[in-house]
PDB file of N, CA and C in Angstrom:
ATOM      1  N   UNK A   1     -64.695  40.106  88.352  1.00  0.00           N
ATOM      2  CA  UNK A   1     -64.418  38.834  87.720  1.00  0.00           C
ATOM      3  C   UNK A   1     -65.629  37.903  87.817  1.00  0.00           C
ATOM      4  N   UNK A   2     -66.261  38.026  88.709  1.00  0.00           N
ATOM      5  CA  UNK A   2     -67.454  37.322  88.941  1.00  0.00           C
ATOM      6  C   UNK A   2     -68.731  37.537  88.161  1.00  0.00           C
ATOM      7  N   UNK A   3     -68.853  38.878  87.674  1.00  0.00           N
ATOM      8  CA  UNK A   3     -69.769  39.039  86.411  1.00  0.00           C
ATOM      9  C   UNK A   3     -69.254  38.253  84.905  1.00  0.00           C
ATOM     10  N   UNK A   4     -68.228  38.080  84.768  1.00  0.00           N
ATOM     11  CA  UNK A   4     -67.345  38.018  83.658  1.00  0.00           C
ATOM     12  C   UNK A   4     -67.779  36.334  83.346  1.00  0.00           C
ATOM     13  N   UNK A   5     -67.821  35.573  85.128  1.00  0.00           N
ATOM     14  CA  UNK A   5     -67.666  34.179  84.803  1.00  0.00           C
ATOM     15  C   UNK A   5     -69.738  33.760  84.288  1.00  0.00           C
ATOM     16  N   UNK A   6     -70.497  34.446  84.905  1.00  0.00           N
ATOM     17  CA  UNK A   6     -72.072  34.466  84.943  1.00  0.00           C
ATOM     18  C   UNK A   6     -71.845  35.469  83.745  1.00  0.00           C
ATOM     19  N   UNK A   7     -71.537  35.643  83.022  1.00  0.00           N
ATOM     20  CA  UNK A   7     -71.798  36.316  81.762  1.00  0.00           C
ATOM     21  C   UNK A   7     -71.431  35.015  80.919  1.00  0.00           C
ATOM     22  N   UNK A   8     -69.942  34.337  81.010  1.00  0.00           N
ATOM     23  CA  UNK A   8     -69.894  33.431  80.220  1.00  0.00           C
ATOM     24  C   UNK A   8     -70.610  32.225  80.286  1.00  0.00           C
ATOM     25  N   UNK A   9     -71.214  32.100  81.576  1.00  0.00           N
ATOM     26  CA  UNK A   9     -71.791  30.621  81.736  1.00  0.00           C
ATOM     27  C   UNK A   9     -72.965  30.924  81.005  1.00  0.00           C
ATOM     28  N   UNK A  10     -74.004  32.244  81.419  1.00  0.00           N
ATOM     29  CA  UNK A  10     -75.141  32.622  80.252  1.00  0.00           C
ATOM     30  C   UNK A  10     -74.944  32.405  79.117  1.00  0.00           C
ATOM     31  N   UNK A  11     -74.334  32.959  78.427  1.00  0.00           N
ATOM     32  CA  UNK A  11     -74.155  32.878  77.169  1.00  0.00           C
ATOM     33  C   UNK A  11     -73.835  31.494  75.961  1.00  0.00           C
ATOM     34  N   UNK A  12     -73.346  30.838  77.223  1.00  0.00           N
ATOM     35  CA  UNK A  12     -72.715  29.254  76.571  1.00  0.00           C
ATOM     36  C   UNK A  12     -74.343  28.510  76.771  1.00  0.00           C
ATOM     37  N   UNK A  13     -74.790  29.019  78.008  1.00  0.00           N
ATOM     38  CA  UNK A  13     -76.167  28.366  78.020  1.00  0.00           C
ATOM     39  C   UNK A  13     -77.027  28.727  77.029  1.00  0.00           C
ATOM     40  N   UNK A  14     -77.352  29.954  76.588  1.00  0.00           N
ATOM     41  CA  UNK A  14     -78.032  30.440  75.746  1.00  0.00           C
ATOM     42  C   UNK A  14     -77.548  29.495  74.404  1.00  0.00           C
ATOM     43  N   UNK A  15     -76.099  29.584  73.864  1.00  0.00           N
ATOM     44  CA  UNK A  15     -75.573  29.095  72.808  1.00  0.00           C
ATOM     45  C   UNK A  15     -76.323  27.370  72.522  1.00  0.00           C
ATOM     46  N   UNK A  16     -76.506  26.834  73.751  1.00  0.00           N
ATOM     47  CA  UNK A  16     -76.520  25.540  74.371  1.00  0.00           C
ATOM     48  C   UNK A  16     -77.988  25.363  73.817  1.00  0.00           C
ATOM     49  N   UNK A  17     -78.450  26.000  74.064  1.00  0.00           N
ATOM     50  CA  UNK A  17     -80.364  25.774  74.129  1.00  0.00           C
ATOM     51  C   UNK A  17     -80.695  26.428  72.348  1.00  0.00           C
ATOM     52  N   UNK A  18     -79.836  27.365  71.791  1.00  0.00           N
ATOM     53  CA  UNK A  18     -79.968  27.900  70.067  1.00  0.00           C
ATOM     54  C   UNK A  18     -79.535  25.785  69.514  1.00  0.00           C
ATOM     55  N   UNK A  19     -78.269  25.269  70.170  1.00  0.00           N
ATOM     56  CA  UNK A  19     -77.743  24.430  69.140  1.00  0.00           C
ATOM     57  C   UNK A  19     -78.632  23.250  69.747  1.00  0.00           C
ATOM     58  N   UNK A  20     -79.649  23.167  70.448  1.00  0.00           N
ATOM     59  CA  UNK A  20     -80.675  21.915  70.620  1.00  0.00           C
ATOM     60  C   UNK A  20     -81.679  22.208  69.652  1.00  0.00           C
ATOM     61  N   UNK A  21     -82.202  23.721  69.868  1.00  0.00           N
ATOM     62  CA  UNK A  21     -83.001  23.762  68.907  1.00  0.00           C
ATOM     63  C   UNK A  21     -82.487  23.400  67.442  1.00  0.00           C
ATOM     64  N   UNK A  22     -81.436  23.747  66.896  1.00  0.00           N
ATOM     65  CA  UNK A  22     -81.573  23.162  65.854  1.00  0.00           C
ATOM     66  C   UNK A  22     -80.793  21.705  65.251  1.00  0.00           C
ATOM     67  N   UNK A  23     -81.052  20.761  66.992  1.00  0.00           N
ATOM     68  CA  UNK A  23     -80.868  19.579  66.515  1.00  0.00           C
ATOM     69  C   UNK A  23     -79.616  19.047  66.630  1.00  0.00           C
ATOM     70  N   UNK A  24     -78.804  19.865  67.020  1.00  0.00           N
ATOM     71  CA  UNK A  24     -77.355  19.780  67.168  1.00  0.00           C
ATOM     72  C   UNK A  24     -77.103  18.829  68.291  1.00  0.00           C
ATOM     73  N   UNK A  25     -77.024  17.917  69.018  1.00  0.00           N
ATOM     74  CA  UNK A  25     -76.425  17.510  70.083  1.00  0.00           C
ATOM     75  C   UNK A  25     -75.234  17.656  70.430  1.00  0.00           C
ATOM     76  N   UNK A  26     -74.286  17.544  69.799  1.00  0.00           N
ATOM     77  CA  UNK A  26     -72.718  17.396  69.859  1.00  0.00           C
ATOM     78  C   UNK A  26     -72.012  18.791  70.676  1.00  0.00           C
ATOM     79  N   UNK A  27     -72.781  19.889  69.885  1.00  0.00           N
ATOM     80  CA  UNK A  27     -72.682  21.652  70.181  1.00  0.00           C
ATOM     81  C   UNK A  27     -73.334  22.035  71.261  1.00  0.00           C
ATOM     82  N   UNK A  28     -74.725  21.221  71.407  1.00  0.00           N
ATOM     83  CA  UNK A  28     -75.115  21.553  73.005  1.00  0.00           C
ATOM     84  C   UNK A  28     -74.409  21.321  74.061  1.00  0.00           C
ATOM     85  N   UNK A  29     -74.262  19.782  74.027  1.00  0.00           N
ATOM     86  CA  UNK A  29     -73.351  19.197  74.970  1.00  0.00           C
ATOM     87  C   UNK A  29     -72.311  20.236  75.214  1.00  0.00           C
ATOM     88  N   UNK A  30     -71.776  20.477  74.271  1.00  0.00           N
ATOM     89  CA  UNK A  30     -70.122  21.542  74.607  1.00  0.00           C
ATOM     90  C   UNK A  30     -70.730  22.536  75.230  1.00  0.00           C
ATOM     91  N   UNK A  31     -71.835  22.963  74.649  1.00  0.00           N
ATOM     92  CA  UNK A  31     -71.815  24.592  75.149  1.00  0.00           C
ATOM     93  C   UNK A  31     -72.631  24.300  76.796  1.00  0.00           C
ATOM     94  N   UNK A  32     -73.431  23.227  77.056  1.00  0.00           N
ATOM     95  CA  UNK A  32     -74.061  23.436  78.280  1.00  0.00           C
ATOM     96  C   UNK A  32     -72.573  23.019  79.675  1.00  0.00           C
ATOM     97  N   UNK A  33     -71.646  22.087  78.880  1.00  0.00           N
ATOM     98  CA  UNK A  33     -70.467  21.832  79.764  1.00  0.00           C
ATOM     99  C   UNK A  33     -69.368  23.061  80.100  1.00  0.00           C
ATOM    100  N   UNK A  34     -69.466  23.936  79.188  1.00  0.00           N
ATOM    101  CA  UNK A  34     -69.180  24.930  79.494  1.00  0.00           C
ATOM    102  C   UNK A  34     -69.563  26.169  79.921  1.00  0.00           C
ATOM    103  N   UNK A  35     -70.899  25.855  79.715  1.00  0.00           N
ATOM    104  CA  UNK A  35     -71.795  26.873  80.913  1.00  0.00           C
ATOM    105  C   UNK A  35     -71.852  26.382  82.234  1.00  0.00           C
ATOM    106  N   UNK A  36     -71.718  24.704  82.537  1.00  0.00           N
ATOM    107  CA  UNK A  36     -71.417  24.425  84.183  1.00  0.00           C
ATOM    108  C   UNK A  36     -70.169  24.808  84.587  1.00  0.00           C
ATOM    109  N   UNK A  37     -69.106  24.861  83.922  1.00  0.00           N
ATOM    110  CA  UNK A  37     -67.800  24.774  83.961  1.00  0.00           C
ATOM    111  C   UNK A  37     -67.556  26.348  84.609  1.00  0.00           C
ATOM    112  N   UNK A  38     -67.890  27.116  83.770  1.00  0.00           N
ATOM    113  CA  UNK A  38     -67.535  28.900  83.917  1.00  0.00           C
ATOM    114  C   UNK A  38     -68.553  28.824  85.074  1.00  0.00           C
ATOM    115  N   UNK A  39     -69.675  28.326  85.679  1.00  0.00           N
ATOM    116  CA  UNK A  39     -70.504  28.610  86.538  1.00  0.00           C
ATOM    117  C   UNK A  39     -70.137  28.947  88.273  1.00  0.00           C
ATOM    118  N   UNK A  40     -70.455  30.159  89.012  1.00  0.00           N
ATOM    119  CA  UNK A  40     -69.779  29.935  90.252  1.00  0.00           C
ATOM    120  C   UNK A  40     -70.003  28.455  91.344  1.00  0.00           C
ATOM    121  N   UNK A  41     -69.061  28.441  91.545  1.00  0.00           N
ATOM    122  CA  UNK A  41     -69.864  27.250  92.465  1.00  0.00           C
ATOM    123  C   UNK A  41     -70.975  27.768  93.785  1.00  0.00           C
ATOM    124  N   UNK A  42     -70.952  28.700  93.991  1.00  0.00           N
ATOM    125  CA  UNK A  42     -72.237  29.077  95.166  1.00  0.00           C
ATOM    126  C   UNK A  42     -73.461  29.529  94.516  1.00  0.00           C
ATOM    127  N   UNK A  43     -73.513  29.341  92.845  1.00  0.00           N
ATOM    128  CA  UNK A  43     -75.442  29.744  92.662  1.00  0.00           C
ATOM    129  C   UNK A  43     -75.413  28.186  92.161  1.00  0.00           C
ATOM    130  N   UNK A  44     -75.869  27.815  93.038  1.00  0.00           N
ATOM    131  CA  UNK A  44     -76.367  25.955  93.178  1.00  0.00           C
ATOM    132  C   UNK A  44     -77.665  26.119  91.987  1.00  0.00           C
ATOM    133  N   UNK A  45     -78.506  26.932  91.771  1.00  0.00           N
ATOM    134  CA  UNK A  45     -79.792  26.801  90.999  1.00  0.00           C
ATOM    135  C   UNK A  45     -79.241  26.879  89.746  1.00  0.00           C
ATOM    136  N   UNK A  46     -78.601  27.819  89.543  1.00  0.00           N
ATOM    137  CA  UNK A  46     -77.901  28.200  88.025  1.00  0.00           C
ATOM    138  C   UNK A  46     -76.964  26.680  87.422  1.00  0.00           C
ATOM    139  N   UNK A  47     -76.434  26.303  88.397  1.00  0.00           N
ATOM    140  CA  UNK A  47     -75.803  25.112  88.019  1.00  0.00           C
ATOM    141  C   UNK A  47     -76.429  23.728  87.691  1.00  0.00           C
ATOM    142  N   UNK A  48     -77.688  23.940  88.625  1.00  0.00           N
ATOM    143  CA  UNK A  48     -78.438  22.694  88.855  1.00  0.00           C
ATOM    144  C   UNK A  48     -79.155  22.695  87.435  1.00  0.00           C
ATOM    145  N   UNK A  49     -79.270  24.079  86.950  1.00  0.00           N
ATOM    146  CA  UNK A  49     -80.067  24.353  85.803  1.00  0.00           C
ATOM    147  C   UNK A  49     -79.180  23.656  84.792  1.00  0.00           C
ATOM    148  N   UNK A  50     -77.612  24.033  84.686  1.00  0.00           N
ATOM    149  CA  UNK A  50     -76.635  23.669  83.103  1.00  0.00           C
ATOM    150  C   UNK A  50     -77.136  22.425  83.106  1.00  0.00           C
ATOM    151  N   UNK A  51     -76.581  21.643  84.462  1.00  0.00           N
ATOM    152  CA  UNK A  51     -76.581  20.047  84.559  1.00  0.00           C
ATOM    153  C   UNK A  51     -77.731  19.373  83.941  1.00  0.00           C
ATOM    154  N   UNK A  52     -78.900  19.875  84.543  1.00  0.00           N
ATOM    155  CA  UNK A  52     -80.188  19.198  83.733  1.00  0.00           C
ATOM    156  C   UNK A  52     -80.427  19.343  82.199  1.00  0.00           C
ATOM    157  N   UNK A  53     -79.891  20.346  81.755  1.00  0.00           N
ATOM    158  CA  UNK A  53     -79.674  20.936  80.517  1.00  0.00           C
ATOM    159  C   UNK A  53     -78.469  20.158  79.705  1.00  0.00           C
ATOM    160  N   UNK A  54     -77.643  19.668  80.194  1.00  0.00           N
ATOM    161  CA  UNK A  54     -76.352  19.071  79.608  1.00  0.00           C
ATOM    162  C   UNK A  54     -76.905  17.709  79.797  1.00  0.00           C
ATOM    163  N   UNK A  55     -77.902  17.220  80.571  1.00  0.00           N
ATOM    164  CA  UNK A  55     -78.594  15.725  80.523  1.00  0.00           C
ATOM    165  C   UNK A  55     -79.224  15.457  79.399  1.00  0.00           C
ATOM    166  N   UNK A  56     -80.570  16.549  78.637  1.00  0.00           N
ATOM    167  CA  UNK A  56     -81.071  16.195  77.359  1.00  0.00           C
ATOM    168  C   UNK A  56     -79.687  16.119  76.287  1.00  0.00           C
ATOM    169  N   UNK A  57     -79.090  16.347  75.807  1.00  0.00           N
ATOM    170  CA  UNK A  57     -78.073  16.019  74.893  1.00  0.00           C
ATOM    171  C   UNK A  57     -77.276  14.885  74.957  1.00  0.00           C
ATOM    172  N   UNK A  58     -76.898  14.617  76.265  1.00  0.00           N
ATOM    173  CA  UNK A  58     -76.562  13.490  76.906  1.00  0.00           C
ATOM    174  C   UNK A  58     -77.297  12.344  76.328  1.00  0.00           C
ATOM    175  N   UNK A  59     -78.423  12.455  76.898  1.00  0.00           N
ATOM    176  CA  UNK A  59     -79.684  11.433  76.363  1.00  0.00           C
ATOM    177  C   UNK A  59     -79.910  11.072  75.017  1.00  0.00           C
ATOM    178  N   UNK A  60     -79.639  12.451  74.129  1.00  0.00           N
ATOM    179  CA  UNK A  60     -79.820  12.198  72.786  1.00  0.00           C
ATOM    180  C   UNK A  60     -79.151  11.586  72.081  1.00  0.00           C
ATOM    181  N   UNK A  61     -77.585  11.716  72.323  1.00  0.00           N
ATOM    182  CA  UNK A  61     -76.645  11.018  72.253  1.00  0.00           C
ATOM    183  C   UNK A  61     -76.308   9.752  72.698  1.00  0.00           C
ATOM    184  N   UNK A  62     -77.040   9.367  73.223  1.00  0.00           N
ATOM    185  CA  UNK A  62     -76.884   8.017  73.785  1.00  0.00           C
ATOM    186  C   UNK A  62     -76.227   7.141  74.849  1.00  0.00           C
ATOM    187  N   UNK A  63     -75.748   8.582  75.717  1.00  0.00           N
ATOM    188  CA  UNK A  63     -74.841   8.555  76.736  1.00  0.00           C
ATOM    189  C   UNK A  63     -75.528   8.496  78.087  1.00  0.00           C
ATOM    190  N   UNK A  64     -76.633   7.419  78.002  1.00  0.00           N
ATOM    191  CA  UNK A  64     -77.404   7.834  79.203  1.00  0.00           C
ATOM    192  C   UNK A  64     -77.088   7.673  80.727  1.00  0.00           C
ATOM    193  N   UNK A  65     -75.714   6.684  81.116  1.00  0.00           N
ATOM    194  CA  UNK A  65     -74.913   6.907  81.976  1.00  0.00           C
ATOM    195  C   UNK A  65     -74.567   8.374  82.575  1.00  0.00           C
ATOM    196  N   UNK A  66     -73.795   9.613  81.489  1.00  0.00           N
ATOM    197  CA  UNK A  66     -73.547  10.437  81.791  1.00  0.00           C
ATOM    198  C   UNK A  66     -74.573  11.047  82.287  1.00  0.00           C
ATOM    199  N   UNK A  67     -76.306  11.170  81.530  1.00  0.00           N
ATOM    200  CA  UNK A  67     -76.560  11.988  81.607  1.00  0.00           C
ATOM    201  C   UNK A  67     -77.242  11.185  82.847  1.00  0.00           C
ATOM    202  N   UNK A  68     -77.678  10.705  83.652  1.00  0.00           N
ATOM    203  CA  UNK A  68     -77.856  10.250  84.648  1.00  0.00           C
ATOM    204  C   UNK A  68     -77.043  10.710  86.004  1.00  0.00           C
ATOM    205  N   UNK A  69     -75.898  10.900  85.588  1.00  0.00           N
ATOM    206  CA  UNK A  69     -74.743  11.131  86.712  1.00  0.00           C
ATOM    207  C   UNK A  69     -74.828  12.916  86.827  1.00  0.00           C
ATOM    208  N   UNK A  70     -74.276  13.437  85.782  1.00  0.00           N
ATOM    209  CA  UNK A  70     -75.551  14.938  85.328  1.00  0.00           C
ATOM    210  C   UNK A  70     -76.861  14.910  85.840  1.00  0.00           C
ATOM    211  N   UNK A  71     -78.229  13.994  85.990  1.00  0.00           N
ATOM    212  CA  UNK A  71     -79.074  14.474  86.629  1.00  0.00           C
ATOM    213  C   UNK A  71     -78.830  14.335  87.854  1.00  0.00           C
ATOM    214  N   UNK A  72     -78.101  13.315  88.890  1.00  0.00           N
ATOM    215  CA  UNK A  72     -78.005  12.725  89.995  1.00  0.00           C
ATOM    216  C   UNK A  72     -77.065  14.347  90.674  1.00  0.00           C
ATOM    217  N   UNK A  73     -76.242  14.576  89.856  1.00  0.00           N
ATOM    218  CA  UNK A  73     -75.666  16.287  90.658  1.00  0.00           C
ATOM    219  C   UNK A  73     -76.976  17.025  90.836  1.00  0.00           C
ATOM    220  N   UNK A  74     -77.112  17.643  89.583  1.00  0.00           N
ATOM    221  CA  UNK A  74     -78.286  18.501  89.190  1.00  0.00           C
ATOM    222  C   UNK A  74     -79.389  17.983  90.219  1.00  0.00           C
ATOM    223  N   UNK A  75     -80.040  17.265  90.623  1.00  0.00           N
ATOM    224  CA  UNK A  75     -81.099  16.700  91.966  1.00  0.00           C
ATOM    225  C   UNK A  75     -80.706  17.007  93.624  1.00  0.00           C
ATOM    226  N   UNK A  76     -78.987  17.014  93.051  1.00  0.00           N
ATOM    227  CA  UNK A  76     -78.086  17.194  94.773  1.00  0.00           C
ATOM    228  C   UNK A  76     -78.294  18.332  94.905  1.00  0.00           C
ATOM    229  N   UNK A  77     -78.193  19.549  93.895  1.00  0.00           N
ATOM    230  CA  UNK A  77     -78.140  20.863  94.326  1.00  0.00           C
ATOM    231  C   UNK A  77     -79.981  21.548  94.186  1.00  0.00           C
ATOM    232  N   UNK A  78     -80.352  20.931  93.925  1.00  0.00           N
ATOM    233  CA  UNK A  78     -81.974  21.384  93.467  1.00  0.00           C
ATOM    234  C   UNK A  78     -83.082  20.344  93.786  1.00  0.00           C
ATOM    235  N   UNK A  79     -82.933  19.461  94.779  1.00  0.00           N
ATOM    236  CA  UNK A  79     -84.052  18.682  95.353  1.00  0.00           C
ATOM    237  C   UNK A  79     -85.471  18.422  94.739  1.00  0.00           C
ATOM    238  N   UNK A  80     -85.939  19.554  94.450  1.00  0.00           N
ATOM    239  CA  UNK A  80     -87.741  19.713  93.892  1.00  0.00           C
ATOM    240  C   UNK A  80     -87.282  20.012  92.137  1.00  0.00           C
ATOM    241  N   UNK A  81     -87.864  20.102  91.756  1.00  0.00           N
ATOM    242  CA  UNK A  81     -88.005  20.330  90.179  1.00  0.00           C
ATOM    243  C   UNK A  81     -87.585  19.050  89.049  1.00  0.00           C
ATOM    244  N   UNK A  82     -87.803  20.024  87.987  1.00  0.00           N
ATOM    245  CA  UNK A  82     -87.505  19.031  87.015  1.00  0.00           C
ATOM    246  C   UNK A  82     -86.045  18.247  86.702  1.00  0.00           C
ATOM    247  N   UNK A  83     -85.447  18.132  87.513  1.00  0.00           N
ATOM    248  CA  UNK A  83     -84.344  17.396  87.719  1.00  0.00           C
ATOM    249  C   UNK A  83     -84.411  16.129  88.447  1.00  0.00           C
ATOM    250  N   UNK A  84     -85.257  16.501  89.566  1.00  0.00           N
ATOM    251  CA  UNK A  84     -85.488  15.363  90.329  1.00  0.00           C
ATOM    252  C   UNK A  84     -86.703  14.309  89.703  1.00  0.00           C
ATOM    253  N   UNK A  85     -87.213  14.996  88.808  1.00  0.00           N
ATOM    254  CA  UNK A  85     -88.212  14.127  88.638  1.00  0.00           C
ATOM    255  C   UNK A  85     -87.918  13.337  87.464  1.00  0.00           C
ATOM    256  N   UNK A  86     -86.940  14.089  86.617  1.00  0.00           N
ATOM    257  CA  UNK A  86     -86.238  12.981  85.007  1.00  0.00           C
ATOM    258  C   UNK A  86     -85.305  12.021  85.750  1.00  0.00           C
ATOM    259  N   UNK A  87     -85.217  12.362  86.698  1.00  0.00           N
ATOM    260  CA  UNK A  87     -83.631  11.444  87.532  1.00  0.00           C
ATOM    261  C   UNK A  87     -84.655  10.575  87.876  1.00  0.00           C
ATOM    262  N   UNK A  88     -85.521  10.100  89.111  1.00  0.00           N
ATOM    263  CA  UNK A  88     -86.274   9.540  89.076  1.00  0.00           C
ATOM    264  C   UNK A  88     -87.171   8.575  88.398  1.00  0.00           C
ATOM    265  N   UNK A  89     -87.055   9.084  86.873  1.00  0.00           N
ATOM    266  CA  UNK A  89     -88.293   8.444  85.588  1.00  0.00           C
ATOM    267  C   UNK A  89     -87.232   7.417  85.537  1.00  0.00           C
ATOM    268  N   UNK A  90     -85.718   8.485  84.959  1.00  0.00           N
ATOM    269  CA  UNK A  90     -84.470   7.222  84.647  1.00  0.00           C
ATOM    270  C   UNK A  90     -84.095   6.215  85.484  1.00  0.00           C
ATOM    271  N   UNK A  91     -83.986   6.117  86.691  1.00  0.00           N
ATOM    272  CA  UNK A  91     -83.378   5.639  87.136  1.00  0.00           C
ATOM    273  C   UNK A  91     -84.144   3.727  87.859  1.00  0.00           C
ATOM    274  N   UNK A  92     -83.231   3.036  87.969  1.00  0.00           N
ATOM    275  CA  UNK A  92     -83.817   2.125  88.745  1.00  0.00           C
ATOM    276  C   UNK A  92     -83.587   2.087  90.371  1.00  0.00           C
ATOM    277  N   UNK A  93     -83.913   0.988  91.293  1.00  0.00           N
ATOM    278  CA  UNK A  93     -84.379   1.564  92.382  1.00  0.00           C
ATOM    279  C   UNK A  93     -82.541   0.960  93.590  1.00  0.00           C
ATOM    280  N   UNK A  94     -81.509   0.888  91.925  1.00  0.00           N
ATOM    281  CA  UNK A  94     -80.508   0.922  92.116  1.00  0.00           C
ATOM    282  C   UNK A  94     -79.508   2.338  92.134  1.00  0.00           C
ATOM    283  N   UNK A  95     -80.165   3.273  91.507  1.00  0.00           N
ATOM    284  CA  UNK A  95     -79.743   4.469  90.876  1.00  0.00           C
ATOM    285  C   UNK A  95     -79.295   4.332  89.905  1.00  0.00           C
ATOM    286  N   UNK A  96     -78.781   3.111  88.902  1.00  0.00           N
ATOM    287  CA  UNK A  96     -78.729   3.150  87.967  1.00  0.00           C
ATOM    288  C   UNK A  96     -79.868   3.488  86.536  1.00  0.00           C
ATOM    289  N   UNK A  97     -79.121   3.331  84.996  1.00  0.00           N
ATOM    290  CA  UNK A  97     -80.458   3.562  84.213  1.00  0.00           C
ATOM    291  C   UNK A  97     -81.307   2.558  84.342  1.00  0.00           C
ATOM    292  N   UNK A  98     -82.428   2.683  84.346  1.00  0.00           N
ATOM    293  CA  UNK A  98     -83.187   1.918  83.957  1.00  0.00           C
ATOM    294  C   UNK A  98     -83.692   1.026  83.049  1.00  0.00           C
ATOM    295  N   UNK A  99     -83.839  -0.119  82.868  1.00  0.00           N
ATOM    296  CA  UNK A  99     -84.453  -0.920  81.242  1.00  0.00           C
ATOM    297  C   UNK A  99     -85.617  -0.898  81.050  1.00  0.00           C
ATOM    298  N   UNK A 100     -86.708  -0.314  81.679  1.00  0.00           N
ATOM    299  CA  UNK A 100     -88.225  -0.413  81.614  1.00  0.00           C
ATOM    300  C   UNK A 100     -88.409  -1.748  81.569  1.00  0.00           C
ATOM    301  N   UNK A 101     -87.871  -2.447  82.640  1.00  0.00           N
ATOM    302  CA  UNK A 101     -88.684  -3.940  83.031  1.00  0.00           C
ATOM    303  C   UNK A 101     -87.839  -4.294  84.371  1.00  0.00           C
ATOM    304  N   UNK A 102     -88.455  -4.946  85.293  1.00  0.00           N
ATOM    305  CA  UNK A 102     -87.768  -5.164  86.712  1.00  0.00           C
ATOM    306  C   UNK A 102     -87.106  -6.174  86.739  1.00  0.00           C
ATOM    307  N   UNK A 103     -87.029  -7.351  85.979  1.00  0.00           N
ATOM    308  CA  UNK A 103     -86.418  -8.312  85.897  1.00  0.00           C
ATOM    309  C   UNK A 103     -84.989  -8.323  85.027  1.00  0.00           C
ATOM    310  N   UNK A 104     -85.009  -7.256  84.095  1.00  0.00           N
ATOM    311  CA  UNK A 104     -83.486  -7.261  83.645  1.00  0.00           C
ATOM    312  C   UNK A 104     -82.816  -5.850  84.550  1.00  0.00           C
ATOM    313  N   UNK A 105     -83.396  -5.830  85.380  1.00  0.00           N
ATOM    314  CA  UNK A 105     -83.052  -4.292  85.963  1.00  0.00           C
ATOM    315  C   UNK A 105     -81.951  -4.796  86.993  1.00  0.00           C
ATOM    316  N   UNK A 106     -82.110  -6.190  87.286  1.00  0.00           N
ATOM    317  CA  UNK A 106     -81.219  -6.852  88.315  1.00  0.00           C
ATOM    318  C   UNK A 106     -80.030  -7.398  87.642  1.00  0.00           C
ATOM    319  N   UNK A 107     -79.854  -7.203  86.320  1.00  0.00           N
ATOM    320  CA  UNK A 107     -78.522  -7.870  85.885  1.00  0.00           C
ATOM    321  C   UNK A 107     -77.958  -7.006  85.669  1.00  0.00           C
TER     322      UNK A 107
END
């Protein structure tokens, strides 16, 4: 059963990364939430991977709350990489998003 669930989380990921390329946000989003979803919970990298992956669509969409809360997991299970470092760009030194200016960052 455990191949069955890492077969489906691949594949939704794969599906996930075909419907960015062609621009799709709406279809990524689904398919990378359902590649975290089917994902085991003990391969922390594989997961850390959907999450950061379900953040660009997030972003594109305009949901940058979510995808913030998506990178802030994705950073819990994967410390170093490119998770930690888009979480970081986004964020203010509240953990919230950021406005690219320090003075509205406090309201």
């Amino acid at each position: 059963m455990r191949e069955k669930r890492m077969d489906a989380s691949s594949r939704s990921f794969r599906a996930g990364k075909r419907a960015l390329s062609r621009h799709d946000a709406q279809a990524a989003m689904r398919f990378f939430r359902a590649a975290a979803d089917s994902c085991a919970p003990d391969r922390h990298e594989e997961l850390a991977l959907y999450l950061y992956w379900l953040a660009i669509p997030l972003l594109r969409l305009g949901r940058s709350e979510l995808a913030v809360k998506s990178l802030a997991s994705a950073q819990k299970l994967k410390p170093r990489g490119f998770p930690r470092k888009l979480y970081e760009h986004m964020v203010n030194d509240y953990g919230m998003v950021s406005t690219g200016c320090e003075e509205k960052d406090d309201f």
